[in-house]
Protein backbone atom coordinates (compact mmCIF):
# COMPACT_ATOMS: atom_id res chain seq x y z
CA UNK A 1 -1.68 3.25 54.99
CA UNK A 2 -0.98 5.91 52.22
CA UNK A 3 2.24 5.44 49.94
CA UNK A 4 2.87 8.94 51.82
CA UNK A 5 1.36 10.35 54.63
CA UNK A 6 1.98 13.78 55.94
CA UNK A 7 0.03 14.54 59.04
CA UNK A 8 -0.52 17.54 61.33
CA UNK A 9 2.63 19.32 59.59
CA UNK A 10 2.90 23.13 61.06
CA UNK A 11 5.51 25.60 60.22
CA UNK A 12 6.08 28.47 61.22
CA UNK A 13 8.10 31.60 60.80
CA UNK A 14 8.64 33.58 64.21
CA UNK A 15 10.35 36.59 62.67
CA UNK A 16 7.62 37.60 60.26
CA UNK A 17 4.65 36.06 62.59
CA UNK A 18 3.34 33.73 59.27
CA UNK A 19 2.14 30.46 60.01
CA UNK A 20 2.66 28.68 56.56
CA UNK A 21 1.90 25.32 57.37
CA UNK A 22 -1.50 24.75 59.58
CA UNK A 23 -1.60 21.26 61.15
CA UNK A 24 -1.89 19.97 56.93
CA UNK A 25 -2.86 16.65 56.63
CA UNK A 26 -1.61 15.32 52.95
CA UNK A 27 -2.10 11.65 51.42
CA UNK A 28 -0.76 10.38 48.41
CA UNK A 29 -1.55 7.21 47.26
CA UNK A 30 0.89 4.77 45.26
CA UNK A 31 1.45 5.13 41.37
CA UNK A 32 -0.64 8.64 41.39
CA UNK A 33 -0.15 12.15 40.21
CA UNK A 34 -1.57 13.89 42.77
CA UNK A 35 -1.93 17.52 42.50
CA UNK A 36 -1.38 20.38 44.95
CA UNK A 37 -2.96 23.85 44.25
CA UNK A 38 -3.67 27.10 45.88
CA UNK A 39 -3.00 30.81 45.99
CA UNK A 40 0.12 32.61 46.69
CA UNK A 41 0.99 31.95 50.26
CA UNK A 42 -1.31 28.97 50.75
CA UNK A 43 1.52 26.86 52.07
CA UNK A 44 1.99 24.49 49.35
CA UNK A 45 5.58 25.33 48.56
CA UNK A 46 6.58 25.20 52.25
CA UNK A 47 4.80 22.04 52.47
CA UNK A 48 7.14 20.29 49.63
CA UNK A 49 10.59 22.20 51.39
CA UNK A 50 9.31 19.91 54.44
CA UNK A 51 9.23 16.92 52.52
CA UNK A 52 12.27 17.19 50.83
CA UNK A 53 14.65 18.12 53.71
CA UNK A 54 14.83 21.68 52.68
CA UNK A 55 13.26 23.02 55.27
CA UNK A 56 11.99 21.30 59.42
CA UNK A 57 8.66 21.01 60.45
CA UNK A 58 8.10 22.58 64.04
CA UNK A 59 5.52 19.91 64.46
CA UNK A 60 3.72 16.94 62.61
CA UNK A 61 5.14 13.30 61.64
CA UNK A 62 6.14 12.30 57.81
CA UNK A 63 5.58 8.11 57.09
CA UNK A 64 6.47 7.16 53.34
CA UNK A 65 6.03 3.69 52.80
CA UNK A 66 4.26 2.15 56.19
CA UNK A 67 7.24 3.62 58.18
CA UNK A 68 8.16 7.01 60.02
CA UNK A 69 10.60 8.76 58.28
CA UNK A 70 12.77 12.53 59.36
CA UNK A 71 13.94 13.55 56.28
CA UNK A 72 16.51 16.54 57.49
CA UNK A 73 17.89 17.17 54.08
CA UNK A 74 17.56 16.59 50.28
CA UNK A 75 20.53 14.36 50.30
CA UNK A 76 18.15 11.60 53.10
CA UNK A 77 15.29 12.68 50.79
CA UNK A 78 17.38 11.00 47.80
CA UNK A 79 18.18 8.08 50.23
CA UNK A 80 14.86 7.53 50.57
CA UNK A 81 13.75 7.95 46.90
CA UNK A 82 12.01 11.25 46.64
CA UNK A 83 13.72 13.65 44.07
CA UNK A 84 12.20 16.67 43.34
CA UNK A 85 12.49 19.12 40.45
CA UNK A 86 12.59 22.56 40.98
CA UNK A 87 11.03 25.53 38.96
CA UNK A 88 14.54 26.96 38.25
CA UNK A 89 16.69 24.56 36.79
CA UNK A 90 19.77 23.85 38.55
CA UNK A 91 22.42 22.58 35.67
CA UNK A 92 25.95 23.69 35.14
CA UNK A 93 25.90 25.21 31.86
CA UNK A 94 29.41 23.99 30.85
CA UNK A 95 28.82 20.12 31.82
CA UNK A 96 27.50 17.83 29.88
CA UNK A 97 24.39 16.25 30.36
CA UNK A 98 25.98 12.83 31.76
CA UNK A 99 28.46 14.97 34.27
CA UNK A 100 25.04 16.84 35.58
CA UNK A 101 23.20 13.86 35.93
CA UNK A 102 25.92 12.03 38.37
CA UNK A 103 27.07 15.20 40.08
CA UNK A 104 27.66 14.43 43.37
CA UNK A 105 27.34 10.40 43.14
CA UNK A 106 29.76 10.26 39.80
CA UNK A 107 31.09 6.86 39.02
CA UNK A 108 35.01 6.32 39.89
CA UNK A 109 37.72 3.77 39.13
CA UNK A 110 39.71 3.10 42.26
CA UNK A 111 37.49 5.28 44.17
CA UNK A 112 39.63 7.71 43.62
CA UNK A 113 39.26 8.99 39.61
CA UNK A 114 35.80 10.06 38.15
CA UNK A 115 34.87 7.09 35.80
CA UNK A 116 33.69 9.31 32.80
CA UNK A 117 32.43 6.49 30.51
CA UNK A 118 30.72 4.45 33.47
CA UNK A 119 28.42 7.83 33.96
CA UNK A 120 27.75 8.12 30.46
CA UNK A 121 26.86 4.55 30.36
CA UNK A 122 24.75 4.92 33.29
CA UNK A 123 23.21 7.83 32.27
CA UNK A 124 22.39 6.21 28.97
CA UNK A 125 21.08 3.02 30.52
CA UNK A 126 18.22 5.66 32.52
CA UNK A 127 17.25 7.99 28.98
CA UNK A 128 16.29 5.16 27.33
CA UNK A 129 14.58 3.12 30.01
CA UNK A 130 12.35 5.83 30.43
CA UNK A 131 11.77 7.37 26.58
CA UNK A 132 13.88 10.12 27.25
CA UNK A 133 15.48 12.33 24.05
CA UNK A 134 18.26 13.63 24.96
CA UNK A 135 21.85 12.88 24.58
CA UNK A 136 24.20 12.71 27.64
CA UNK A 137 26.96 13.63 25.75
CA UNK A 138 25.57 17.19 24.89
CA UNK A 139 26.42 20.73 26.92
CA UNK A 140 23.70 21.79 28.99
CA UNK A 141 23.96 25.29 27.74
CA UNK A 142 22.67 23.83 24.29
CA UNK A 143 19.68 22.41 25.49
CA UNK A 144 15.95 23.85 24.93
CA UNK A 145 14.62 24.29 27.91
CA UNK A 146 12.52 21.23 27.77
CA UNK A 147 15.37 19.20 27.43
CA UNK A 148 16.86 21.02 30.50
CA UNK A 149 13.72 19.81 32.43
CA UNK A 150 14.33 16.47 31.35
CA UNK A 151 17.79 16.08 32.86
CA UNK A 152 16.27 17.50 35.69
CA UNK A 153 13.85 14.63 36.17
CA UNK A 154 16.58 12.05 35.07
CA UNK A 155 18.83 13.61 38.00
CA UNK A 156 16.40 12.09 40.60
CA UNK A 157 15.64 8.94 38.72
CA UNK A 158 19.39 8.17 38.76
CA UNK A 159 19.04 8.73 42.45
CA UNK A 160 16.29 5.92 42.01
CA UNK A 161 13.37 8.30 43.23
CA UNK A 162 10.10 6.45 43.11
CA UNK A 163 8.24 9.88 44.50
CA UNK A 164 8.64 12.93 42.46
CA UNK A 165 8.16 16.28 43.29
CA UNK A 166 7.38 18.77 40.48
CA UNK A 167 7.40 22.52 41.17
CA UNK A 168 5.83 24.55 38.00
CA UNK A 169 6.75 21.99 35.71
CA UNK A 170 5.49 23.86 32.45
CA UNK A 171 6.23 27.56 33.13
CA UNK A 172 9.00 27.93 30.92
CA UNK A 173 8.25 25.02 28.04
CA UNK A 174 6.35 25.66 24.87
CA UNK A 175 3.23 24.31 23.65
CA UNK A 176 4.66 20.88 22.25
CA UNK A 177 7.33 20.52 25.17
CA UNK A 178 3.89 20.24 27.50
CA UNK A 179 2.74 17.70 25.49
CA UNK A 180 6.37 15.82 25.88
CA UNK A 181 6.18 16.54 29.25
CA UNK A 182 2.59 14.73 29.79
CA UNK A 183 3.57 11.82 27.54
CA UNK A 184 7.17 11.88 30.08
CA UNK A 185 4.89 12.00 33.04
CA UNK A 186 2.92 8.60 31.59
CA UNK A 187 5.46 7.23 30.70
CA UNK A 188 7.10 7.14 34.66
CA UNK A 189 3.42 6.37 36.00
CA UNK A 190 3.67 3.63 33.70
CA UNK A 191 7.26 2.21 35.35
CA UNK A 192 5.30 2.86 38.93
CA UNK A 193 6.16 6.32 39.70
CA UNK A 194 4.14 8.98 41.56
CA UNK A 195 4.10 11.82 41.18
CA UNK A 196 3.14 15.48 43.45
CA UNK A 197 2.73 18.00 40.64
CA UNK A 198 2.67 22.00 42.10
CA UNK A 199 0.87 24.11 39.69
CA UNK A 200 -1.45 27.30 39.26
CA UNK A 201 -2.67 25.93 36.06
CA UNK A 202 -6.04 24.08 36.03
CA UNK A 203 -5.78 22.78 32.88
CA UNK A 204 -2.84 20.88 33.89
CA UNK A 205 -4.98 19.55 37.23
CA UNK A 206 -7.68 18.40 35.03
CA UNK A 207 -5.37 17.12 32.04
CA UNK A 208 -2.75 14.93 34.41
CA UNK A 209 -3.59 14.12 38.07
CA UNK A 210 -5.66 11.84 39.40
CA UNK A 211 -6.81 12.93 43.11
CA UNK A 212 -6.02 17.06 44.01
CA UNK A 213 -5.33 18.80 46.84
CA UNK A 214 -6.46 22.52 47.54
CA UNK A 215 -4.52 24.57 50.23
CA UNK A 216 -5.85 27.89 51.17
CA UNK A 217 -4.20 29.60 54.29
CA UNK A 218 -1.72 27.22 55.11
CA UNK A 219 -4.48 24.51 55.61
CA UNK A 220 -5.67 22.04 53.49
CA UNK A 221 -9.37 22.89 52.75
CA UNK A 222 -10.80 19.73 50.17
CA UNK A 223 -9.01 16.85 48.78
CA UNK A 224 -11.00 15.80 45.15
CA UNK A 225 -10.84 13.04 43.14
CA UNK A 226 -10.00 14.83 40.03
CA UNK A 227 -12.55 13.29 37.54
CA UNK A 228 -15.09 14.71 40.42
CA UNK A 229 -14.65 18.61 40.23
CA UNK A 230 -13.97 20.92 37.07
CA UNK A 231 -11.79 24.08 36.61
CA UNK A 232 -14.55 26.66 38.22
CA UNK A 233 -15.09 24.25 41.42
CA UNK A 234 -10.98 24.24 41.51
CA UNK A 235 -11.00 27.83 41.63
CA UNK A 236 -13.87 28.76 44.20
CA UNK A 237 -11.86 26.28 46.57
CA UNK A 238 -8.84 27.89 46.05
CA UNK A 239 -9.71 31.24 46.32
CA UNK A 240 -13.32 31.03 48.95
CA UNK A 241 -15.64 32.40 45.62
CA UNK A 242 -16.26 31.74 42.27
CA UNK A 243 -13.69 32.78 39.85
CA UNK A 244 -11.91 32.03 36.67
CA UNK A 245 -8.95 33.96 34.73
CA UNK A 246 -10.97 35.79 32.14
CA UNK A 247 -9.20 37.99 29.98
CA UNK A 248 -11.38 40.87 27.55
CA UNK A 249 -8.97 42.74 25.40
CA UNK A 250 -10.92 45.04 23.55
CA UNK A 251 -10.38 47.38 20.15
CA UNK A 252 -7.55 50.38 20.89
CA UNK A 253 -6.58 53.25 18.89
CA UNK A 254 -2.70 53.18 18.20
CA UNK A 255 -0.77 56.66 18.60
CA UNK A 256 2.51 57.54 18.49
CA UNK A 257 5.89 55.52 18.90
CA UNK A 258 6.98 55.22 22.17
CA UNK A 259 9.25 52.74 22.20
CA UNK A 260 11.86 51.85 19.13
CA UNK A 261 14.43 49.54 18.74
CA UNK A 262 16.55 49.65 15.36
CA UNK A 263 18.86 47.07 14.13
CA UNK A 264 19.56 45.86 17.60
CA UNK A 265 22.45 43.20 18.42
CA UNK A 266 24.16 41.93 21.32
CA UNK A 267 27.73 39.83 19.96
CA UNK A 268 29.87 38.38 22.02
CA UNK A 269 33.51 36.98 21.12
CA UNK A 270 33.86 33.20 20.67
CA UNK A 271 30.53 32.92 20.46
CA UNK A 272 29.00 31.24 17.11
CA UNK A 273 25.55 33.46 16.30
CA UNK A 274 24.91 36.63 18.36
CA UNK A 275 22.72 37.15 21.38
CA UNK A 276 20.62 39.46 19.46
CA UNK A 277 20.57 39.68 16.00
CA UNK A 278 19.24 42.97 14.41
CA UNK A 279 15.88 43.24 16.06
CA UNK A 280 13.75 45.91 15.57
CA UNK A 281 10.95 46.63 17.55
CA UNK A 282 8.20 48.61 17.63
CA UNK A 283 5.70 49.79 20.49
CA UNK A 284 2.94 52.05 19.58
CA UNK A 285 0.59 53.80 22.55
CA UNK A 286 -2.70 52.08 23.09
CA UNK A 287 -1.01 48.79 21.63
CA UNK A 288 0.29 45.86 22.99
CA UNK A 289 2.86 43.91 22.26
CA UNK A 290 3.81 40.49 22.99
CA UNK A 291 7.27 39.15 22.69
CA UNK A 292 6.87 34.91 22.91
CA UNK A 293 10.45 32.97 22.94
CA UNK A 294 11.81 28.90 24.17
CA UNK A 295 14.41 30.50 27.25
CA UNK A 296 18.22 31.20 25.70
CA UNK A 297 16.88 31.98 22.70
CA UNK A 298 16.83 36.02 23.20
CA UNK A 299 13.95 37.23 25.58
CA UNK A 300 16.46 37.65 28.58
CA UNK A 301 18.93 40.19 26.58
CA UNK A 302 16.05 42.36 24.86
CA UNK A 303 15.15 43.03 28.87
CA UNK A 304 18.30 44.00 29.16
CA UNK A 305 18.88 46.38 26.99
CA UNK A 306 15.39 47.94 27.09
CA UNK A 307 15.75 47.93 31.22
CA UNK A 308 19.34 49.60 30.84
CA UNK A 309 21.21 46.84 32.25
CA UNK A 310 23.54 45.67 29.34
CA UNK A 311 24.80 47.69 26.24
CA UNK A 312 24.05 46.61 22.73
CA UNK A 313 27.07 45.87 20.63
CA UNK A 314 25.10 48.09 17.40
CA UNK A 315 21.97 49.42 16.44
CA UNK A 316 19.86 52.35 18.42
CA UNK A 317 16.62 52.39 20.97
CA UNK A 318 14.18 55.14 21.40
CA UNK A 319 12.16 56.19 24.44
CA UNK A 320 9.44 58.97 23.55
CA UNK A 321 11.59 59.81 20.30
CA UNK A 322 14.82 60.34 22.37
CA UNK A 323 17.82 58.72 21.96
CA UNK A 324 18.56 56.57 25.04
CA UNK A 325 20.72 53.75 23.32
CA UNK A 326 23.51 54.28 26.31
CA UNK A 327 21.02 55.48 28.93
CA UNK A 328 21.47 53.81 32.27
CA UNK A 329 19.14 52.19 33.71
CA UNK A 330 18.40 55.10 35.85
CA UNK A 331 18.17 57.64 32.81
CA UNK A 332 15.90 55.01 31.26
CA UNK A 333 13.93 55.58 34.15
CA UNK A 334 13.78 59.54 34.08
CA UNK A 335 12.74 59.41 30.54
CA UNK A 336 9.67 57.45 31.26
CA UNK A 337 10.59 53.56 31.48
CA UNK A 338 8.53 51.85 34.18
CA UNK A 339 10.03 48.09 34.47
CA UNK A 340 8.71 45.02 35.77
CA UNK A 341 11.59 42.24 35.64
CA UNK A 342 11.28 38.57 35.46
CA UNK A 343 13.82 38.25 38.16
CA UNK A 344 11.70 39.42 41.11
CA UNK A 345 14.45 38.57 44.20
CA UNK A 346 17.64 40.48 42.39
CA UNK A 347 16.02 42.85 40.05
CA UNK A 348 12.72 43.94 41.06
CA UNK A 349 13.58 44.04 44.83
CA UNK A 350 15.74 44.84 48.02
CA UNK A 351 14.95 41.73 49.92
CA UNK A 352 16.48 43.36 53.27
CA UNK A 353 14.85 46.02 52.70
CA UNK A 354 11.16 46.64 54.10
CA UNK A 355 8.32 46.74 51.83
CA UNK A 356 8.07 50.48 52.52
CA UNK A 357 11.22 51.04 51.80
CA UNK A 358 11.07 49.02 48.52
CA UNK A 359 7.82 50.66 47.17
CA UNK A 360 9.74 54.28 47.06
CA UNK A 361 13.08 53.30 46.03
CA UNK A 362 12.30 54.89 42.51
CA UNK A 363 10.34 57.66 43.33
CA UNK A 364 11.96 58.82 46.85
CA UNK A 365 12.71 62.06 45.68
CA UNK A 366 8.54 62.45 45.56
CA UNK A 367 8.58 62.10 49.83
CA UNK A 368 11.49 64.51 50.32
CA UNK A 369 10.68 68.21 51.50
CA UNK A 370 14.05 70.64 52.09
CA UNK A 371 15.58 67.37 51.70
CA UNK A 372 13.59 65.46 54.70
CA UNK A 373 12.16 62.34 53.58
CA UNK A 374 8.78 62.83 54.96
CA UNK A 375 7.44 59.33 56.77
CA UNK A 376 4.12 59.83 57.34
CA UNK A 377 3.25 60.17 53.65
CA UNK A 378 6.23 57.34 53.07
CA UNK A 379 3.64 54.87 55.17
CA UNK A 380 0.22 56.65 54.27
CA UNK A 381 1.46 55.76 50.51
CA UNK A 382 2.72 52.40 50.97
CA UNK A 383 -0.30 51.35 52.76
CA UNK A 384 -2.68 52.57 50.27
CA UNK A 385 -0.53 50.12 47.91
CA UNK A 386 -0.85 46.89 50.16
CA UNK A 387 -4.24 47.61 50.15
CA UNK A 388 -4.88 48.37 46.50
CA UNK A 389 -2.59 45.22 45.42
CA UNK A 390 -3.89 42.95 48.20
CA UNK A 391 -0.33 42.36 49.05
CA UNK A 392 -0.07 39.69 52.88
CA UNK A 393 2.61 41.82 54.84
CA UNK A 394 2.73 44.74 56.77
CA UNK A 395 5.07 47.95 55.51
CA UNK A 396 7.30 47.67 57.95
CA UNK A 397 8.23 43.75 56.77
CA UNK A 398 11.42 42.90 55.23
CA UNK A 399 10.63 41.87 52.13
CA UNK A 400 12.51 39.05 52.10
CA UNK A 401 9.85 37.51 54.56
CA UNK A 402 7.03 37.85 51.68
CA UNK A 403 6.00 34.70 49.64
CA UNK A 404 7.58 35.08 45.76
CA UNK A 405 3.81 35.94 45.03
CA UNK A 406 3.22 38.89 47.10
CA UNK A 407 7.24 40.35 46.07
CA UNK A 408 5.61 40.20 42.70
CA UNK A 409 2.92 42.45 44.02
CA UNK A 410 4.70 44.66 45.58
CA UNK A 411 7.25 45.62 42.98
CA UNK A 412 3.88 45.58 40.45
CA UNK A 413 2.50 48.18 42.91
CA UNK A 414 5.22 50.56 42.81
CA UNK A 415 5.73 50.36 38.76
CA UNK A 416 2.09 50.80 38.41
CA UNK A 417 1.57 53.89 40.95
CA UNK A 418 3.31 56.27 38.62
CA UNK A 419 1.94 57.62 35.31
CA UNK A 420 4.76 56.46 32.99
CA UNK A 421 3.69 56.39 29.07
CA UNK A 422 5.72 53.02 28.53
CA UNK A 423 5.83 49.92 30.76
CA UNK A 424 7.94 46.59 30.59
CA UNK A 425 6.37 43.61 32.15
CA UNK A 426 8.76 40.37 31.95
CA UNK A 427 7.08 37.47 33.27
CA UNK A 428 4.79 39.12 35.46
CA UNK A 429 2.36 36.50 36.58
CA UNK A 430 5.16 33.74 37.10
CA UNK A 431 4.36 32.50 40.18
CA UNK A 432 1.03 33.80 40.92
CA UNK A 433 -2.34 32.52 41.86
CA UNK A 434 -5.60 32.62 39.74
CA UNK A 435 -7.17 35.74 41.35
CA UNK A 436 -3.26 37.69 41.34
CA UNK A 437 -3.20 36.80 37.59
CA UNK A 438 -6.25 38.19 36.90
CA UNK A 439 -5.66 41.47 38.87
CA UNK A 440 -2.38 41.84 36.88
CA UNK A 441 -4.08 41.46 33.33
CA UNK A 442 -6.48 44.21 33.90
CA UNK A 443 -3.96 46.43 34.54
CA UNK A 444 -2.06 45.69 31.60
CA UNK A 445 -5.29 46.19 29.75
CA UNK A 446 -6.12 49.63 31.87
CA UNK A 447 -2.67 50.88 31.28
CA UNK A 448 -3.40 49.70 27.27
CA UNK A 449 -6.84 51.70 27.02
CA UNK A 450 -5.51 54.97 28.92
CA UNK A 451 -2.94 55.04 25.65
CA UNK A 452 0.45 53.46 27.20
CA UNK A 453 2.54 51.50 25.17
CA UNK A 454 2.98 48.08 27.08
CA UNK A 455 5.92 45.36 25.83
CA UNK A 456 4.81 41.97 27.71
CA UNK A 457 7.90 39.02 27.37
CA UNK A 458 6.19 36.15 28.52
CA UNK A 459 7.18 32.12 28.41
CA UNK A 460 3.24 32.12 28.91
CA UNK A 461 1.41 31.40 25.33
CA UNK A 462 -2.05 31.63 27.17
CA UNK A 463 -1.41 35.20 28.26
CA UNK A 464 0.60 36.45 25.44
CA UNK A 465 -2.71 34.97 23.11
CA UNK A 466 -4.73 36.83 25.92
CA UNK A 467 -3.67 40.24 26.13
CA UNK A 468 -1.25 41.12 22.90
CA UNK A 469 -2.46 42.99 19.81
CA UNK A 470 0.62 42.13 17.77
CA UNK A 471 2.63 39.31 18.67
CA UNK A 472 6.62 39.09 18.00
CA UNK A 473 8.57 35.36 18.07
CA UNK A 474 12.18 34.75 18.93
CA UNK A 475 14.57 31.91 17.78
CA UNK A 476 18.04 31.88 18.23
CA UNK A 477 18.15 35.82 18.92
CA UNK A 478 15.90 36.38 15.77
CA UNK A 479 12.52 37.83 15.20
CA UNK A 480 11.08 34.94 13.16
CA UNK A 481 7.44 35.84 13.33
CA UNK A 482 6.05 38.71 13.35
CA UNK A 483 2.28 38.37 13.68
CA UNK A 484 -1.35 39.99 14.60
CA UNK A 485 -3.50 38.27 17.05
CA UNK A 486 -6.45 37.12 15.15
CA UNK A 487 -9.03 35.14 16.46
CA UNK A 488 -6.99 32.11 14.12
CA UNK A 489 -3.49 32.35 15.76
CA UNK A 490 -3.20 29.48 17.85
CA UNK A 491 -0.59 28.06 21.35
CA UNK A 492 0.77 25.71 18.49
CA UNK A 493 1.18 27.68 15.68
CA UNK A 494 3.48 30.17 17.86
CA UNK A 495 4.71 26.81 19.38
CA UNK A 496 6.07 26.33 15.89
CA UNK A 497 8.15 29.80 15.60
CA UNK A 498 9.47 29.26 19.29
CA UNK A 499 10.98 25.86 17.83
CA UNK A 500 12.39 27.27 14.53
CA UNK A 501 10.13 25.28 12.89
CA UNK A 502 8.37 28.49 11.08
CA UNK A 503 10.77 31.84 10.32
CA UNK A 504 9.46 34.58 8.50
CA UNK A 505 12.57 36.71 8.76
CA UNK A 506 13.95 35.96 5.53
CA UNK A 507 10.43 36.89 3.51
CA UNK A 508 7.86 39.45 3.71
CA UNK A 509 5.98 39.44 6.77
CA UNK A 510 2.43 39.80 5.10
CA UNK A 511 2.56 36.50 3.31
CA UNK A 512 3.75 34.59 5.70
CA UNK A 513 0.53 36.25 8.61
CA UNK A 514 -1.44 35.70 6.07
CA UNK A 515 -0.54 31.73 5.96
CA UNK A 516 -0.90 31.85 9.25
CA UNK A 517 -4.31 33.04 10.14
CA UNK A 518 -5.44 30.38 7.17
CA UNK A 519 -3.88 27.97 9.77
């Protein structure tokens, strides 16, 4: 038998009709990285909540090593040894690394008093069995986010997980972070670990696993040997044709400024360095622009500010040569900013809410006539939206009830519907499928060739490198690089400026592009 063995799982979800899990059948074998891939709402995420306790199956039987297992929580998933590590880190930003590692099983003299120098010990004793660079005496909130990830993965293997569960693993870590992360990953297949890896990313299926699993429809529709199948035979399984993420950015004519930001800075008091730290910012129509950053590091507060949400402490911002610098967020709005966050569940949408409801909460005053919202245009426009975005759900839905792919669709179907001059995407494939991905990048590029300015922040190199004519870096609340995409820029060049490695900030920015496109 398997190492684990999932078989004839089902799940589903009465109050929104969606069967998410189709009698899968999933088989890992021992000391593997087995990888499971599909598109949004293929199952695979529900499948992983089943298998670490986060969720019940309504039918279907678990065994992990020769025996029957019912794993009703993440605490008898520990128990077991399966840890898993989710796509949003889950540290306390004031503890140390040791005292996140051992919370909830901390060491204690007496059995009453936390023994702080057994957990550091302990911690220790796991960082360097397994390579690890980190030190467990450190704050979390001073991590990079690759380190972050690593205490993460050293959370479960102080729970002694032998099967580990990785959700998006590489969606927030730069270039050379990745290539930690794979050396991490052999390093624990090395020491007998396996390992379920969750990713959209091909290169990643091809690069680390072994065998692959596809989902599509909340059934499993091939299992591969990975050394068997390339990225385009990946991709028609996922998706039922042939398809890869292509993306053709071609020439553009820049116009006039349409979005400005002048000597921006965010400071906050007993804080060392500011948030922000005079950035100025430029967005031209017709062009653009990419804004690359390691999380904590800046990209968070310029979406702030530019979305309305938080004040800067000095400097100005211009919308369309008006001065919004204390605009609210719905002023911002009325002048012309159309905003796609990065946090899709708070942000970008009411989950409650229906998905009709949510795809007219900016522009409801467009349905109302003598102050009656009129319904039957309400539902003839939101359907034309499911339809145009290929969103899964029905307008009536709560949204809520909507995989985190199709939210994303849905709030990118309601900033795209309007005409605005100026949009502000913030992560806005995280999450999604091939096929989703692809369907968002040509609208970037549409809105880009009908003369809209377009800022993209993106943790995503490959899409930044895709899609931006001029490319901006942040460190430590800094521009540091401000550069043109030329055919020479490279993932590890802008790797370098995400690290601090590179700053151009305190010299002319023409030398320093022009060292770089030599590189």
């Amino acid at each position: 038998m398997a190492y684990l063995q999932m078989h004839g799982i089902t799940k589903l979800y009465p109050a929104s009709g969606v069967l998410a899990n189709d009698a899968v059948d999933l088989s890992v074998e021992e000391n593997e990285i087995h990888a499971v891939i599909g598109e949004n709402g293929a199952g695979k995420s529900t499948l992983m909540k089943l298998l670490y306790g986060l969720e019940q199956p309504d039918a279907g039987e678990i065994h992990f090593r020769g025996k029957h297992v019912a794993i009703r929580d993440p605490l008898a998933a520990n128990r077991l040894g399966i840890g898993m590590v989710h796509q949003h880190f889950k540290l306390v930003p004031d503890f140390t690394v040791a005292e996140n590692v051992v919370l909830g099983m901390e060491p204690r003299k007496q059995g009453l008093f936390i023994d702080r120098q057994s957990a550091v010990k302990d911690v220790t004793k796991v960082i360097e069995e397994h390579g690890f660079s980190i030190d467990p005496k450190q704050k979390a909130k001073d991590l990079t986010v690759g380190q972050m990830q690593q205490v993460e993965i050293v959370k479960m293997l102080y729970r002694n997980a032998e099967l580990l569960i990785l959700d998006e693993p590489t969606s927030v870590l730069t270039e050379q972070e990745i290539e930690s992360l794979f050396a991490t990953l052999g390093n624990l297949l090395s020491r007998g670990k396996t390992i379920i890896l969750i990713t959209h990313k091909l290169d990643e299926v091809t690069h680390m696993s072994h065998r692959v699993t596809v989902m599509r429809g909340g059934k499993v529709v091939a299992v591969r040997n990975t050394s068997d199948v390339d990225k385009r035979e990946l991709s028609r399984l996922m998706v039922g044709k042939d398809i890869l993420l292509q993306v053709n950015r071609g020439p553009t004519t820049y116009g006039d400024t349409v979005l400005e930001m002048k000597e921006i800075s965010i400071r906050c008091r007993g804080q060392e360095r500011p948030l922000l730290d005079r950035i100025d910012l430029q967005v031209r129509s017709g062009e653009l622009v990419g804004i690359a950053g390691v999380g904590g590091n800046g990209l968070a507060e310029i979406e702030d500010v530019i979305g309305g949400l938080r004040g800067a402490t000095q400097g100005s911002m211009f919308l369309n040569g008006v001065d919004v610098t204390s605009f609210s967020s719905e002023q911002l709005r009325e002048a012309g900013l159309a905003y796609v966050p990065a946090d899709r569940l708070h942000r970008g949408a009411s989950l409650p809410s229906t998905v009709r409801e949510n795809c007219i909460v900016t522009k409801h005053h467009d349905f109302l006539r003598a102050g009656v919202l009129q319904r039957r245009d309400v539902r003839e426009f939101t359907r034309h939206l499911i339809d145009q975005f290929s969103i899964a759900a029905s307008e009536g839905m709560p949204a809520g009830n909507l995989s985190g792919g199709n939210i994303q669709k849905m709030i990118l179907a309601r900033e795209l519907s309007g005409q605005s001059n100026f949009i502000l995407f913030s992560e806005p494939t995280w999450g999604l499928d091939i096929a989703s991905s692809q369907f968002v990048y040509e609208k970037m590029l549409e809105l880009r060739e009908r003369g809209a300015g377009v800022l993209l922040i993106s943790s995503n190199l490959d899409e930044i490198l895709g899609l931006a004519d001029t490319i901006l870096v942040l460190y430590r609340g800094r521009v540091v690089g401000r550069l043109e995409n030329t055919d020479t820029l490279s993932k590890e060049i802008i790797g370098e400026y995400m690290l601090g490695l590179r700053d151009d900030s305190h010299g002319p920015h023409e030398t320093n592009q022009t060292e770089v496109r030599r590189g």
